[in-house]
C-alpha atoms as a PDB file:
ATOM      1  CA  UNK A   1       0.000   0.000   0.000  1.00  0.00           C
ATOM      2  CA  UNK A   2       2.159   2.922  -1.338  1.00  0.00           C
ATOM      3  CA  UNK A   3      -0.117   5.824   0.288  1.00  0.00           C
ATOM      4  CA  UNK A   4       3.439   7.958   0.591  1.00  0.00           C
ATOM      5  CA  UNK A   5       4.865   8.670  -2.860  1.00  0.00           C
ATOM      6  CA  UNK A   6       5.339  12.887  -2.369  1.00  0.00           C
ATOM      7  CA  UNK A   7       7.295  12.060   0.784  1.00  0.00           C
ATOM      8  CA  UNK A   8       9.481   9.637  -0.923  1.00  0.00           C
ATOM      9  CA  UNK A   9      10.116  12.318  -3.539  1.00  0.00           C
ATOM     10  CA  UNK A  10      10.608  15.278  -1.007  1.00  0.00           C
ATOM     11  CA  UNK A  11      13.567  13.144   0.507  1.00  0.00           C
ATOM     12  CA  UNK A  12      15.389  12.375  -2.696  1.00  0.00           C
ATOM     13  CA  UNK A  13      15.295  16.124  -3.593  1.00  0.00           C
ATOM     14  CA  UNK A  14      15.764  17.219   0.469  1.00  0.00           C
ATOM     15  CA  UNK A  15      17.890  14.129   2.069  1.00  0.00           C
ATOM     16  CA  UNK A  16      19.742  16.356   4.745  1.00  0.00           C
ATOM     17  CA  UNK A  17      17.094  18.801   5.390  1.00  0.00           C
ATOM     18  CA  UNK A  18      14.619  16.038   6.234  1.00  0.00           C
ATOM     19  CA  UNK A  19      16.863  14.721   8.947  1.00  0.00           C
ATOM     20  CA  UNK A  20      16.949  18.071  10.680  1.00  0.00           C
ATOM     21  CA  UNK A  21      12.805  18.293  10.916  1.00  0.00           C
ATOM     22  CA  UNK A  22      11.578  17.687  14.432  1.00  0.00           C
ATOM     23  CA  UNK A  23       8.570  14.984  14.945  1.00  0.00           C
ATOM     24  CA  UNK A  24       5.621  17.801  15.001  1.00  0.00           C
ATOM     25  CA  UNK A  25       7.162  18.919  10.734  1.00  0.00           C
ATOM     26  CA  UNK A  26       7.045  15.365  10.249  1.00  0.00           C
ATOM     27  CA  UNK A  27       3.757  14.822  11.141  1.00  0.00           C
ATOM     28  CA  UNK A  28       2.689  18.060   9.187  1.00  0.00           C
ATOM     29  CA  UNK A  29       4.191  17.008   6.244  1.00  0.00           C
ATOM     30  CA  UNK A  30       2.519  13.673   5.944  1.00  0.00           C
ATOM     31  CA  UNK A  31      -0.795  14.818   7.446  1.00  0.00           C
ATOM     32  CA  UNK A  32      -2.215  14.387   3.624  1.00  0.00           C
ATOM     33  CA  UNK A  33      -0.740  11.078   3.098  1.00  0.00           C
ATOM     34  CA  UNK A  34      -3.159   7.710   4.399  1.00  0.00           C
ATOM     35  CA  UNK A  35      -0.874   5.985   7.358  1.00  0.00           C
ATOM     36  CA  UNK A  36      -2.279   2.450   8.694  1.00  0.00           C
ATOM     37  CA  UNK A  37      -0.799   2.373  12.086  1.00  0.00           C
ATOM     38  CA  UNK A  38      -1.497  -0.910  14.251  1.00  0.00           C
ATOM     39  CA  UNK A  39      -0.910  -1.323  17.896  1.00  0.00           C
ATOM     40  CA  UNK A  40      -0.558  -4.585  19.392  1.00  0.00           C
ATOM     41  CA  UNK A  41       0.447  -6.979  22.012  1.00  0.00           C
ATOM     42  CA  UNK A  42      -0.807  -9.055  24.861  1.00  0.00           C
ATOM     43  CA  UNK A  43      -3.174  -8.614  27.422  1.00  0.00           C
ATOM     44  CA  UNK A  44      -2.287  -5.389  29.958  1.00  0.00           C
ATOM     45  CA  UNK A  45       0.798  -4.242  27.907  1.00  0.00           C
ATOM     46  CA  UNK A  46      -0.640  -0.895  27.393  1.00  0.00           C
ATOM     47  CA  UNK A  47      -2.158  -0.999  23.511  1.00  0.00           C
ATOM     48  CA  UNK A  48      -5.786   0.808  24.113  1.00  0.00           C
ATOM     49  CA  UNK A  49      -4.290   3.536  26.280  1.00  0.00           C
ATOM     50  CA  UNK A  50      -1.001   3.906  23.633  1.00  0.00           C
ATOM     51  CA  UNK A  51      -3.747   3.823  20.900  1.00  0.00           C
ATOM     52  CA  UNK A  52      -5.573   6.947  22.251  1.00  0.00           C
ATOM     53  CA  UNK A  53      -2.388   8.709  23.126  1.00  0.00           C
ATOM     54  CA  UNK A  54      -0.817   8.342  19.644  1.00  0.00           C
ATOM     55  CA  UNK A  55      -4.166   9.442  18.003  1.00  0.00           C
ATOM     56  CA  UNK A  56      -4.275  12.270  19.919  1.00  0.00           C
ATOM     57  CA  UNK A  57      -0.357  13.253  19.062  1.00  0.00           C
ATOM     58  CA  UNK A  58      -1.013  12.972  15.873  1.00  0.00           C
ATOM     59  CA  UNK A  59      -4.426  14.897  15.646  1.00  0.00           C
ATOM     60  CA  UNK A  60      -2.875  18.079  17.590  1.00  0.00           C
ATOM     61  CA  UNK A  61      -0.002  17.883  14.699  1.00  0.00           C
ATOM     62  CA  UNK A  62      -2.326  18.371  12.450  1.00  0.00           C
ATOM     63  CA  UNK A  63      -3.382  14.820  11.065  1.00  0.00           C
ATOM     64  CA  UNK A  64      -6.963  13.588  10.538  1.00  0.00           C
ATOM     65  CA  UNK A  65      -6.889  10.195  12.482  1.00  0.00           C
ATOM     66  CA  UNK A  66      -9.595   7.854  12.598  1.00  0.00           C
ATOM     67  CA  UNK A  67      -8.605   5.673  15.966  1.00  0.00           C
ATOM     68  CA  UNK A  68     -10.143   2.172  16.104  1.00  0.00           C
ATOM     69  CA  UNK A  69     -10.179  -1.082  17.821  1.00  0.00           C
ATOM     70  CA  UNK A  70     -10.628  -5.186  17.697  1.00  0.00           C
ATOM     71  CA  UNK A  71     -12.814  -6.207  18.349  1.00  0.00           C
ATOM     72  CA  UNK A  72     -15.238  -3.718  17.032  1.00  0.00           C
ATOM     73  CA  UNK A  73     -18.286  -2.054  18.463  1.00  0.00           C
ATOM     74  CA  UNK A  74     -20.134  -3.380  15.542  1.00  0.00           C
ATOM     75  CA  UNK A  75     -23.050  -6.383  16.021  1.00  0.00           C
ATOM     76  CA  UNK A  76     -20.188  -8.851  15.690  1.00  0.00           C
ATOM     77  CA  UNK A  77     -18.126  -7.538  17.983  1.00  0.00           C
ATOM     78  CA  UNK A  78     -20.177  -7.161  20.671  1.00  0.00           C
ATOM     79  CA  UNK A  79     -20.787 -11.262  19.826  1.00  0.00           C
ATOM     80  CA  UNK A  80     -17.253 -11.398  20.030  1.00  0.00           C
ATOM     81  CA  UNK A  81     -16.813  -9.835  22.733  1.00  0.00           C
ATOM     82  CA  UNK A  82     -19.614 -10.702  25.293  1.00  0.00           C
ATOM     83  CA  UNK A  83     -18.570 -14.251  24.051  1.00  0.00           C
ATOM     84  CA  UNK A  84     -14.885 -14.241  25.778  1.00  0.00           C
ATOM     85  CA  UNK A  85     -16.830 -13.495  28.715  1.00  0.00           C
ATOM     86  CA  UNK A  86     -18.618 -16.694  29.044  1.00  0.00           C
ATOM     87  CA  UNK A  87     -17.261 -19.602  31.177  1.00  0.00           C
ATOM     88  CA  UNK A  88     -17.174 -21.492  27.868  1.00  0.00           C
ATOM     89  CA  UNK A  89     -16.123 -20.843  24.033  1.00  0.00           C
ATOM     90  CA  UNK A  90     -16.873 -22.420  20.573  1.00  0.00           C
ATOM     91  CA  UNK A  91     -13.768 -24.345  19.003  1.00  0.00           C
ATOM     92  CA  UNK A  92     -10.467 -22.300  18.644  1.00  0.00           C
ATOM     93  CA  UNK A  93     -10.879 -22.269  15.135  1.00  0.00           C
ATOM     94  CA  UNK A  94     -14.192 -20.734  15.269  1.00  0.00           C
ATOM     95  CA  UNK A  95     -13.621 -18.556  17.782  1.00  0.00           C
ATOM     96  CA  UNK A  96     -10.612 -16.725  15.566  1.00  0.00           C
ATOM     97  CA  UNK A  97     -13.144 -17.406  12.135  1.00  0.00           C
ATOM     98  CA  UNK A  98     -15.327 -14.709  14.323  1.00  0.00           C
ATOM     99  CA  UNK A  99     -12.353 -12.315  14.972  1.00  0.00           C
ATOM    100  CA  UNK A 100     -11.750 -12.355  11.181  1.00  0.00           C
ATOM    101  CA  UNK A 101     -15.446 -12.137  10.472  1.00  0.00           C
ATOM    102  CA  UNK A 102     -15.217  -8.922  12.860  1.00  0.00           C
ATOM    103  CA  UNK A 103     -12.247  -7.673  11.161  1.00  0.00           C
ATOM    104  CA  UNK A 104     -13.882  -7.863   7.226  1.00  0.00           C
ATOM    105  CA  UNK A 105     -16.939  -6.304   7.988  1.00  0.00           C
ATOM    106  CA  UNK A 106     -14.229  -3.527   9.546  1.00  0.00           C
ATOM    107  CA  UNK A 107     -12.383  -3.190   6.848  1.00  0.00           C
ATOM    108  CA  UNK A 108     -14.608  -2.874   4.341  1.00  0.00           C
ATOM    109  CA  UNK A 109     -16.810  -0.170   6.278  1.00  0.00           C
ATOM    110  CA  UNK A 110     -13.874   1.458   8.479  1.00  0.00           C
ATOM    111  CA  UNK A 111     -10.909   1.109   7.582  1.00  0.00           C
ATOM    112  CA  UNK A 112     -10.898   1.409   3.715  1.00  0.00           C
ATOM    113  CA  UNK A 113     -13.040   4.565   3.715  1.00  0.00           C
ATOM    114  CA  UNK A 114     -10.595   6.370   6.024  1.00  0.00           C
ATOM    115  CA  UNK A 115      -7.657   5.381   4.064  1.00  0.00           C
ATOM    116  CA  UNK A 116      -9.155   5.868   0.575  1.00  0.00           C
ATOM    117  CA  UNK A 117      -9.739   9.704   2.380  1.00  0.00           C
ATOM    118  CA  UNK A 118      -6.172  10.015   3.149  1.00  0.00           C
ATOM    119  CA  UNK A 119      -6.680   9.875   6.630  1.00  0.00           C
ATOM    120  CA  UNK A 120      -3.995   7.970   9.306  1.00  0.00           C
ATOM    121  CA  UNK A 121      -5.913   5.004  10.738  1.00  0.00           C
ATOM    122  CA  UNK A 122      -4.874   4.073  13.967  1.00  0.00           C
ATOM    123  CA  UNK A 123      -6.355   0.321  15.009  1.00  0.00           C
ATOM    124  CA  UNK A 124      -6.143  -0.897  18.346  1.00  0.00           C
ATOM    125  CA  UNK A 125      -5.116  -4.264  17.613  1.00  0.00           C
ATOM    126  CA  UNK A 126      -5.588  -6.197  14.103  1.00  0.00           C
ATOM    127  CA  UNK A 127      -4.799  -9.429  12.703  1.00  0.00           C
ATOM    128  CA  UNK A 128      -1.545  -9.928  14.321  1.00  0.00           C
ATOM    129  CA  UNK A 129      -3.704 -11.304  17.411  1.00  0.00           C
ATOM    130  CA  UNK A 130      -5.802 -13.287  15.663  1.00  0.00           C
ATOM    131  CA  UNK A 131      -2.445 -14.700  14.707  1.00  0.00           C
ATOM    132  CA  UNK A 132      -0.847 -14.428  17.450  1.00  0.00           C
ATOM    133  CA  UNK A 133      -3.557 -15.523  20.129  1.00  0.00           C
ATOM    134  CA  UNK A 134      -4.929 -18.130  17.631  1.00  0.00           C
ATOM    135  CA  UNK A 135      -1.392 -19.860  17.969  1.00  0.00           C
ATOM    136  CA  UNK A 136      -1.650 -19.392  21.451  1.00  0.00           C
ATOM    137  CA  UNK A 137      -4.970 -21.611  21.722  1.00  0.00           C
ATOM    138  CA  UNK A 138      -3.115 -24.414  19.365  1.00  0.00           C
ATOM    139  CA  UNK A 139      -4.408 -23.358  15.925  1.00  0.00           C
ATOM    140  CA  UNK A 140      -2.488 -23.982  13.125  1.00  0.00           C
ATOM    141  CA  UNK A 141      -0.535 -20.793  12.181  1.00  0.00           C
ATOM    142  CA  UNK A 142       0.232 -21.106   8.663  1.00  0.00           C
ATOM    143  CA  UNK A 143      -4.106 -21.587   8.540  1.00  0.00           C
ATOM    144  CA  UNK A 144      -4.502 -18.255  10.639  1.00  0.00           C
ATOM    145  CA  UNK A 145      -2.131 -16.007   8.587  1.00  0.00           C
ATOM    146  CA  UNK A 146      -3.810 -17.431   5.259  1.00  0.00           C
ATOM    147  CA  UNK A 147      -7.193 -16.237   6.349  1.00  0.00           C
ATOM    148  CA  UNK A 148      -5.828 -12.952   7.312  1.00  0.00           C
ATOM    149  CA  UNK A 149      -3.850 -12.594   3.862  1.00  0.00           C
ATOM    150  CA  UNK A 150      -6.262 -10.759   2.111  1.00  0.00           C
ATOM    151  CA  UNK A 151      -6.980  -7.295   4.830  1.00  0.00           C
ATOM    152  CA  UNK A 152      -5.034  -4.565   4.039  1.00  0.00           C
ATOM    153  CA  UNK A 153      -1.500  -4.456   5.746  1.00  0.00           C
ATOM    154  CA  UNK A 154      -0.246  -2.130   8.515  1.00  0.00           C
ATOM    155  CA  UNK A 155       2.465   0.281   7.362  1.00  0.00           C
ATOM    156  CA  UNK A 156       3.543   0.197  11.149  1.00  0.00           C
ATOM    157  CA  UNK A 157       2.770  -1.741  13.708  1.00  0.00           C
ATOM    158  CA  UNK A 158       4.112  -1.248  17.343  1.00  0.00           C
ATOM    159  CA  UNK A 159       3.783  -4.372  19.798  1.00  0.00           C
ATOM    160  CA  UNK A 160       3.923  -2.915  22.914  1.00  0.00           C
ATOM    161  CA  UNK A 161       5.649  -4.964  25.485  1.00  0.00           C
ATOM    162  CA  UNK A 162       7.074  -4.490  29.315  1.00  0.00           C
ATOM    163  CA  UNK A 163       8.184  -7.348  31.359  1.00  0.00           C
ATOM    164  CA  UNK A 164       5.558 -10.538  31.492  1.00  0.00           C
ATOM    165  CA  UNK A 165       5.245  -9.836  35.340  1.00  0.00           C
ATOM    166  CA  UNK A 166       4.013  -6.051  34.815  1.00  0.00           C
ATOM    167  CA  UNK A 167       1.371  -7.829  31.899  1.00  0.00           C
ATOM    168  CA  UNK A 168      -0.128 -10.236  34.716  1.00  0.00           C
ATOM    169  CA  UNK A 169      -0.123  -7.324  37.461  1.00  0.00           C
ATOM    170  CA  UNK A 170      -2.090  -4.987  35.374  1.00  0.00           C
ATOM    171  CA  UNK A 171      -4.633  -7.627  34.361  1.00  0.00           C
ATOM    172  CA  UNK A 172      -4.493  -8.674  38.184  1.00  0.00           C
ATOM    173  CA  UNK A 173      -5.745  -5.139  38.628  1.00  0.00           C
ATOM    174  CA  UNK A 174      -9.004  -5.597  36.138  1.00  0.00           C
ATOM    175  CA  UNK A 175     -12.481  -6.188  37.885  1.00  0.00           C
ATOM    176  CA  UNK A 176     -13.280  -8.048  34.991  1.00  0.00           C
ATOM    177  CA  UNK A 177     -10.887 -10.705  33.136  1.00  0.00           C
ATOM    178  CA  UNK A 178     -12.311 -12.800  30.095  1.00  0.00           C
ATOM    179  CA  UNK A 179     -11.280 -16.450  28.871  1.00  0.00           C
ATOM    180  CA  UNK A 180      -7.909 -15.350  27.596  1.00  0.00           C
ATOM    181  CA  UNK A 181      -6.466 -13.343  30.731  1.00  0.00           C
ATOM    182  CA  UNK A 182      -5.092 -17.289  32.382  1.00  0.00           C
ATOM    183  CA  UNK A 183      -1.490 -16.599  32.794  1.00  0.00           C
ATOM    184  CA  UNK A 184      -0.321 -19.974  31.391  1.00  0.00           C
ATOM    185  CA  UNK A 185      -1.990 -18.929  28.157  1.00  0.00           C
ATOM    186  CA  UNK A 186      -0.905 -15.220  28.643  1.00  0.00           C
ATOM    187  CA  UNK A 187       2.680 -16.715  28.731  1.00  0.00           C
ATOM    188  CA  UNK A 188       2.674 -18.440  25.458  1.00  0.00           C
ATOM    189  CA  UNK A 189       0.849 -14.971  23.625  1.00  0.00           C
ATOM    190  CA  UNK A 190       3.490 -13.135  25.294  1.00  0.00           C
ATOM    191  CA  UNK A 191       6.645 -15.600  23.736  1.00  0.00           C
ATOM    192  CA  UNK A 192       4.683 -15.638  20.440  1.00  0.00           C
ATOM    193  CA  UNK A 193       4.538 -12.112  20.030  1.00  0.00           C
ATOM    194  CA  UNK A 194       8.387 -11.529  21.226  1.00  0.00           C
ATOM    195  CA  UNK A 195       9.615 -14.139  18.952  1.00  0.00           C
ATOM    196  CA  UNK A 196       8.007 -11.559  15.956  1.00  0.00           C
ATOM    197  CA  UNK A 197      10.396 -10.255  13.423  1.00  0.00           C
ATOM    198  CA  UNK A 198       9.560  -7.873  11.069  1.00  0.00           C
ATOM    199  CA  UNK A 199      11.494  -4.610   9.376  1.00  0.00           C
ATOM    200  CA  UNK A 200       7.559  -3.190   9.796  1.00  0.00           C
ATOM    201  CA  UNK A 201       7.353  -3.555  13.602  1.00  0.00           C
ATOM    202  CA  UNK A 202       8.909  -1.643  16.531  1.00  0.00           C
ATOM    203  CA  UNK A 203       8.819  -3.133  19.848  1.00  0.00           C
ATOM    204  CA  UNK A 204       7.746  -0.387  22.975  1.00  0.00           C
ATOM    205  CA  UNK A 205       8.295  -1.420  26.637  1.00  0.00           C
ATOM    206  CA  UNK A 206       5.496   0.060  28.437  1.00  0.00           C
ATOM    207  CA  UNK A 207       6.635  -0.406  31.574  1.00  0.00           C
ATOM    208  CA  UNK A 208       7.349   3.166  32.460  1.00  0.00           C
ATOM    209  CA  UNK A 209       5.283   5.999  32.477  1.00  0.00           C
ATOM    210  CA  UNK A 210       2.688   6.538  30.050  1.00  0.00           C
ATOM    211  CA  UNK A 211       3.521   9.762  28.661  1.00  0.00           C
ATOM    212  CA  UNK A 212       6.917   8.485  28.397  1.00  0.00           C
ATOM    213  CA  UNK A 213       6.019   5.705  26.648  1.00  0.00           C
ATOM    214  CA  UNK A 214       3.374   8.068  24.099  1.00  0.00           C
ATOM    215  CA  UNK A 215       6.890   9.868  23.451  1.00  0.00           C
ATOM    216  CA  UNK A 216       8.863   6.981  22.673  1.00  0.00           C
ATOM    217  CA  UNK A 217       5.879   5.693  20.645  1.00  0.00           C
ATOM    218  CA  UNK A 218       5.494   9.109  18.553  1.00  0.00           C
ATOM    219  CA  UNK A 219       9.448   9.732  17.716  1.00  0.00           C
ATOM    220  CA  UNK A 220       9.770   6.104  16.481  1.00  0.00           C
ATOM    221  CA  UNK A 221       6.427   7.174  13.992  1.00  0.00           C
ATOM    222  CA  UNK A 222       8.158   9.716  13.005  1.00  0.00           C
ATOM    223  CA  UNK A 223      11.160   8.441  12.511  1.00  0.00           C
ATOM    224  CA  UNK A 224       9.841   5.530  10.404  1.00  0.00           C
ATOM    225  CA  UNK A 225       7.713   7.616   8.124  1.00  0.00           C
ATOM    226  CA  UNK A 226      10.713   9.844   7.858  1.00  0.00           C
ATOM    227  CA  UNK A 227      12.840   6.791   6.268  1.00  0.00           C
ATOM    228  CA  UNK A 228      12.530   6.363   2.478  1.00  0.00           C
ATOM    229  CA  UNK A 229      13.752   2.747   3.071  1.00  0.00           C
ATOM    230  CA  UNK A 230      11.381   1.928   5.199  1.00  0.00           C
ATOM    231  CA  UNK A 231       8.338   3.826   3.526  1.00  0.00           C
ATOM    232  CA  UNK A 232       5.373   1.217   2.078  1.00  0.00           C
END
């Protein structure tokens, strides 16, 4: 998805003058361009509250941001959701067939809309946990990324990720924990997702302070949509 072409221009004609803009230039020069920014990772590592900080970086830059999360608010979703609060689940495989259900009727009414606008979409989480928690449950993985071939892919994704312990103390903290919040399952999401390699995804340990973390989070944006190499 090659949504930055004029950027990729402006740095062959301005390669040292791009380096010296600071991250609130950057983020006014691309404000035009469509960005599909994904933030992911497991259970209490930080990715709703990162989401709405990064949105709201962006948006006082000057971007227009559409900031979204899976599962959706949408009739499926709610199924989705309501149903990981049960004491019991379908099949694993049906369970992550619902995700991706979710997830196309998002697409196709959210996501591509915004983009197709040249807006930045900002998803709190995508198909890299369908993936990545489908694994997790014992689903084949070569099966899960098949069915998740055809959505549009992230230009960025950032799996947020402090220590395990600080994960399992956070969802300790929640009044309300749903099927997948166990920590012998939260273990194996947790080794799945640090075991990811990918030029297109930047690792954040959340375990400091949010703010600190929303500043780590918006430099390396910048600095990734500021790299020709790395540009979709």
């Amino acid at each position: 998805m090659n949504h930055l072409i004029i950027p990729q221009i402006w740095h062959l004609k301005n390669p040292n003058l791009s380096r010296s803009l600071n991250c609130r230039k950057i983020a006014k020069l691309l404000k035009m361009t469509a960005k599909f920014i994904v933030i992911d990772g497991p259970d209490g590592s930080g990715t709703t509250r990162q989401s709405e900080l990064l949105a709201d970086r962006l948006r006082k830059a000057g971007d227009t941001v559409l900031l979204s999360a899976e599962p959706t608010n949408s009739s499926i979703g709610k199924e989705v959701r309501a149903m990981l609060h049960k004491e019991s689940m379908p099949s694993a495989d049906a369970v992550q067939l619902l995700f991706c259900a979710d997830r196309a009727d998002h697409v196709e009414n959210v996501i591509k809309p915004a983009l197709a606008q040249g807006n930045t979409v900002i998803l709190d989480r995508y198909a890299l946990s369908t993936i990545v928690y489908g694994k997790a449950q014992g689903v084949d993985g070569q099966w899960l990324e098949t069915i998740n071939a055809a959505f549009p892919k992230p230009d960025l994704t950032f799996i947020t990720l402090p220590p395990f312990d600080v994960c399992m103390e956070r969802i300790g903290r929640r009044s309300v924990q749903d099927q997948f919040e166990v920590e012998s399952f939260q273990r194996r999401v947790y080794d799945y997702y640090k075991s990811i390699e990918d030029p297109r995804v930047v690792f954040v340990d959340t375990s400091g302070s949010k703010h600190q973390t929303s500043e780590m989070v918006y430099n390396k944006c910048a600095e990734f949509f500021d790299n020709p190499i790395l540009q979709p």
